[in-house]
Protein backbone atom coordinates (compact mmCIF):
# COMPACT_ATOMS: atom_id res chain seq x y z
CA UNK A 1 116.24 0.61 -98.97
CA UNK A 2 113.83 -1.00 -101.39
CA UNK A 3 114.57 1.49 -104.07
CA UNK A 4 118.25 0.66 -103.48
CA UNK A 5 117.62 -2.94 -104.11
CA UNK A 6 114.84 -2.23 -106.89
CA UNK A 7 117.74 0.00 -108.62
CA UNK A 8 120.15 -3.22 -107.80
CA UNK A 9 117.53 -5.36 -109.95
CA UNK A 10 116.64 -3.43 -113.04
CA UNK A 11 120.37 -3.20 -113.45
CA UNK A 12 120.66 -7.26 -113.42
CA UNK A 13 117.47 -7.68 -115.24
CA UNK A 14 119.07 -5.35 -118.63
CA UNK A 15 122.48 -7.52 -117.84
CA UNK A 16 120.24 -10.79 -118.06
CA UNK A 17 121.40 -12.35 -115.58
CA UNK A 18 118.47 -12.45 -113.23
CA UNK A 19 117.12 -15.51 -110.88
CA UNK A 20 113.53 -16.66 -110.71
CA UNK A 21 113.28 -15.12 -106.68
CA UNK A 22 115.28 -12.05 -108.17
CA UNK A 23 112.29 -11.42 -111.12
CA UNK A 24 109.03 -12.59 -108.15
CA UNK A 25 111.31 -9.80 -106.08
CA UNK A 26 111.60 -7.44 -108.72
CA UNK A 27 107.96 -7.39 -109.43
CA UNK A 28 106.66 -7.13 -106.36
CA UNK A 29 108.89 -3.78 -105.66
CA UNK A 30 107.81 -2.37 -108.76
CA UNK A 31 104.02 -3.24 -107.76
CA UNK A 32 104.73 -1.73 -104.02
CA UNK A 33 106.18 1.15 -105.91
CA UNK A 34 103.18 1.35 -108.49
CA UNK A 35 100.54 1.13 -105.93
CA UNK A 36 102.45 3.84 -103.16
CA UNK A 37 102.43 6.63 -106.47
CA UNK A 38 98.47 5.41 -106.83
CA UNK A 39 98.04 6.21 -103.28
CA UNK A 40 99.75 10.02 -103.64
CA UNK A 41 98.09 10.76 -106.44
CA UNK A 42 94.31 9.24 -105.66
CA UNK A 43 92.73 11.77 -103.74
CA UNK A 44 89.27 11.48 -105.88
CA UNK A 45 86.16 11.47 -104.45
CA UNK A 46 83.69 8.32 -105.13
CA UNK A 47 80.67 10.02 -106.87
CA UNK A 48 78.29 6.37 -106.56
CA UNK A 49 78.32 5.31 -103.14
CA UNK A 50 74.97 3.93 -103.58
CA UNK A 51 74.18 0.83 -100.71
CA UNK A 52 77.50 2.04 -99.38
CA UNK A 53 76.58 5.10 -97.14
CA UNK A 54 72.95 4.82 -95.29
CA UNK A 55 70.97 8.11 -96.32
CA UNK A 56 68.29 7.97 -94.46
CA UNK A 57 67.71 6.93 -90.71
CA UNK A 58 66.13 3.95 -90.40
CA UNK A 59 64.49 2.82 -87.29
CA UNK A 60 63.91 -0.88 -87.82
CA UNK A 61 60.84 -2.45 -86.22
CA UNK A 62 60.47 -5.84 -86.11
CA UNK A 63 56.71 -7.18 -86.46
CA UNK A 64 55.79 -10.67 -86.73
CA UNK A 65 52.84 -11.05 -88.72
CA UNK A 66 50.13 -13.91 -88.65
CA UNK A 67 49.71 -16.63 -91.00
CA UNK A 68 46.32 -14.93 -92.07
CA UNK A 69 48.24 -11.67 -92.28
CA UNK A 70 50.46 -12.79 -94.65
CA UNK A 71 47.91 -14.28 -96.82
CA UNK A 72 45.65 -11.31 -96.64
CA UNK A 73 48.87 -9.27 -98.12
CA UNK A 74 49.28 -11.98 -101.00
CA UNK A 75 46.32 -11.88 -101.65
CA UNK A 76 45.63 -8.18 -102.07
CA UNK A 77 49.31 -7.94 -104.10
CA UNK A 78 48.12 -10.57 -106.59
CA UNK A 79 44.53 -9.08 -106.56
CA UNK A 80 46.40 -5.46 -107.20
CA UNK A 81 48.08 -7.01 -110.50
CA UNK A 82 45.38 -9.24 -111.88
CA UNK A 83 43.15 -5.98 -111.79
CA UNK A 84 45.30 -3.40 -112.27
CA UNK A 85 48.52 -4.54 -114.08
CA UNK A 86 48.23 -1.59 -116.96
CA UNK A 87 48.17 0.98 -114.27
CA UNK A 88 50.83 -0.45 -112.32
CA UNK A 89 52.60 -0.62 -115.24
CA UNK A 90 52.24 3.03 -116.42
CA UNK A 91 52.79 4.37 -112.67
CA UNK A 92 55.63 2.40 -111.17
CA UNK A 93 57.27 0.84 -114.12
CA UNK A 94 56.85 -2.82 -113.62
CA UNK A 95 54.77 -5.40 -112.15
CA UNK A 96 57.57 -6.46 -109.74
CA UNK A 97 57.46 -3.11 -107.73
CA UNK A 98 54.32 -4.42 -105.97
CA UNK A 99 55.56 -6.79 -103.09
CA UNK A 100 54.84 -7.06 -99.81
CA UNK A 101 56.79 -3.90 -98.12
CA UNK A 102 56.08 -1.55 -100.64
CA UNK A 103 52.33 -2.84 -99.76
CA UNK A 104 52.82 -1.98 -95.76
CA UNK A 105 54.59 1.40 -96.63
CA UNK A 106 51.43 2.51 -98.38
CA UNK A 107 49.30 1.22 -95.74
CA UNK A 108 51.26 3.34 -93.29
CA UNK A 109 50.53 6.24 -95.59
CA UNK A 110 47.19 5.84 -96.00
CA UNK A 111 46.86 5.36 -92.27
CA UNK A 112 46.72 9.27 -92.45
CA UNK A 113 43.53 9.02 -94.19
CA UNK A 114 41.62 6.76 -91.97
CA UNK A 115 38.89 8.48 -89.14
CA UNK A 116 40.10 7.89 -85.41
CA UNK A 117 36.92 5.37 -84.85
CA UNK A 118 38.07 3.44 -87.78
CA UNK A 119 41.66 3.23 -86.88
CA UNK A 120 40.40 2.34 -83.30
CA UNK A 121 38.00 -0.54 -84.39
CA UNK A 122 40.79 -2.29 -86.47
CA UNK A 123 43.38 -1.80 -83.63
CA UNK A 124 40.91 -4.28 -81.50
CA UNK A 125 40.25 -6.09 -84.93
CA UNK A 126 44.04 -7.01 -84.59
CA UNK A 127 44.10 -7.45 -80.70
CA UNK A 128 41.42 -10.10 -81.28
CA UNK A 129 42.82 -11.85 -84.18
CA UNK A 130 46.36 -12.44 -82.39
CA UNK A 131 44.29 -13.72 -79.11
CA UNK A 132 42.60 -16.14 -81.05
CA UNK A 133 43.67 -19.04 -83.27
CA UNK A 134 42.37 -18.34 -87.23
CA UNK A 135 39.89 -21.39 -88.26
């Protein structure tokens, strides 16, 4: 039906003789009939999907960290790029890419690293430091 009454209004339109709701009418047929061919004919596949599709599981865990937390990890980020910034630079491209996650992910790497006894002694560090209020 709607390429019946399309056909009906390209005929008027090259007579001339067409009303303002004819033309809105016309166009929006020939747009429904411009974007169903699209749809046939679009069967691409999206190569950039980046932010789009997860690739990785992620198993969020939410941590609330302590005022003095917090500072120490300012403090250690700006201490990282007054003392290192040419090495920061060279490895990872730009100051910026030191922030506060980035700064937990390596401490979960280097967690690897650390003696049991350590690891143990700064677990009850942290027990400690939530029980009591920081002066």
């Amino acid at each position: 039906m709607d390429n019946k009454k399309l056909d009906e209004l390209l005929a008027k339109q090259k007579s001339g003789r067409l009303k303002p709701a004819e033309k809105a009418q016309l166009k929006n047929l020939q747009r429904k009939q411009k974007s169903e061919e699209n749809g046939a004919n679009e069967h691409s596949v999206k190569t950039n999907v980046f932010g789009q599709i997860a690739t990785t599981k992620i198993h969020p865990k939410p941590i609330r960290f302590l005022e003095h937390e917090l500072t120490g990890l300012a403090t250690r980020r700006d201490s990282l790029k007054t003392n290192q910034p040419e090495m920061i630079i060279e490895e990872l491209g730009s100051l910026r890419e030191i922030n506060d996650t980035k700064l937990i992910r390596a401490a979960v790497l280097l967690l690897a690293d650390v003696s049991d006894d350590e690891l143990i002694k700064a677990i009850k560090q942290v027990q400690l430091n939530m029980i009591r209020k920081p002066q």
